[in-house]
Protein backbone atom coordinates (compact mmCIF):
# COMPACT_ATOMS: atom_id res chain seq x y z
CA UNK A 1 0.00 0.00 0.00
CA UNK A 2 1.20 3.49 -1.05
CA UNK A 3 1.48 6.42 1.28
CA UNK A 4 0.03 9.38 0.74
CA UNK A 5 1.75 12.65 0.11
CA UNK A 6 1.15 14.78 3.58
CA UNK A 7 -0.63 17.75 2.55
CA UNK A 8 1.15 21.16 2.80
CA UNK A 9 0.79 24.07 5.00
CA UNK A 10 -1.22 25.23 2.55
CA UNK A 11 -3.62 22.99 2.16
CA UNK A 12 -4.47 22.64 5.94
CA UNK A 13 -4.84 26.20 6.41
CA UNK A 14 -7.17 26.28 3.59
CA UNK A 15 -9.25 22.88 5.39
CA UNK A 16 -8.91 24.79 9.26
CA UNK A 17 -10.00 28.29 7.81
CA UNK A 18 -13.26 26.26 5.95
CA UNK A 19 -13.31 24.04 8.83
CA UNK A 20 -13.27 26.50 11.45
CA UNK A 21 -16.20 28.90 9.29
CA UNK A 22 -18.59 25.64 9.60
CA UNK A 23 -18.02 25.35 13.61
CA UNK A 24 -19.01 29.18 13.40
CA UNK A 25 -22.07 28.85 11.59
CA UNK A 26 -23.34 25.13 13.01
CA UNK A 27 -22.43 26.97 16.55
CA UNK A 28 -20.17 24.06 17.38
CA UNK A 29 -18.12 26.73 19.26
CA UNK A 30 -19.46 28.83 22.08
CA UNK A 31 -21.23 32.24 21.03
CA UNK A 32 -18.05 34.10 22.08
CA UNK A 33 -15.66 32.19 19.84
CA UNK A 34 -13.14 34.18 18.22
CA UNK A 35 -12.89 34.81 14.83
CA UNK A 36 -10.22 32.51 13.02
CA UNK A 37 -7.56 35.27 13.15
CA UNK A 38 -8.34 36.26 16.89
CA UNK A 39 -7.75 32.97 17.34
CA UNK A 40 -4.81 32.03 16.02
CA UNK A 41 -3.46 35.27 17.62
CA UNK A 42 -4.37 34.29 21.05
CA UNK A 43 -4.09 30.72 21.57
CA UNK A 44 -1.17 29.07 19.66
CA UNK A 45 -1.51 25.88 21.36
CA UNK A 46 -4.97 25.52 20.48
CA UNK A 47 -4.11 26.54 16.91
CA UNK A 48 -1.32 23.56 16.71
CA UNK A 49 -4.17 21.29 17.94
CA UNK A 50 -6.69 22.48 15.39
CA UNK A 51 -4.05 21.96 12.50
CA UNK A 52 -3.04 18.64 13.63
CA UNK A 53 -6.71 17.90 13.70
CA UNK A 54 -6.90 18.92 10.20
CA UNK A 55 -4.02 17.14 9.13
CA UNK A 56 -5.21 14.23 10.41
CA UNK A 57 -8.33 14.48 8.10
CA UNK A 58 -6.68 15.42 5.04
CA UNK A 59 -4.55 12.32 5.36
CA UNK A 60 -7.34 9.80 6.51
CA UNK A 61 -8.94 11.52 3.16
CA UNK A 62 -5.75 11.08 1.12
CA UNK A 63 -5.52 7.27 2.30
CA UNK A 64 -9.26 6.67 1.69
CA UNK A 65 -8.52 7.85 -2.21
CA UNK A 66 -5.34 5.99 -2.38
CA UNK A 67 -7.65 2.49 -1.44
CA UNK A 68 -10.65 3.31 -4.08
């Protein structure tokens, strides 16, 4: 089985920023969430978390198309 290529920088802070604007508008976050740039100001460890998050997707996605 091949591995996938891990996506860039690029690509997961395209899938956080789209990620993050769904949490917003499903109010997945609490009412006083932060826009995307307040938070990635404020709270780098939380922004680390939410990348590797993303990450994680994109290469559970990547695998999934590898397998098809």
């Amino acid at each position: 089985m091949r591995e996938p290529a891990l996506p860039t920088d690029h690509e997961i802070e395209a899938a956080a920023r789209a990620l993050y604007a769904e949490g917003l508008f499903h109010h997945w976050w609490p009412t006083n969430t932060k826009s995307y740039e307040e938070f990635a100001a404020t709270d780098p460890v939380g922004m680390s978390e939410f990348g590797g998050i993303v990450e994680r997707i994109l290469v559970a996605t990547a695998k999934a198309r590898l397998n098809t």
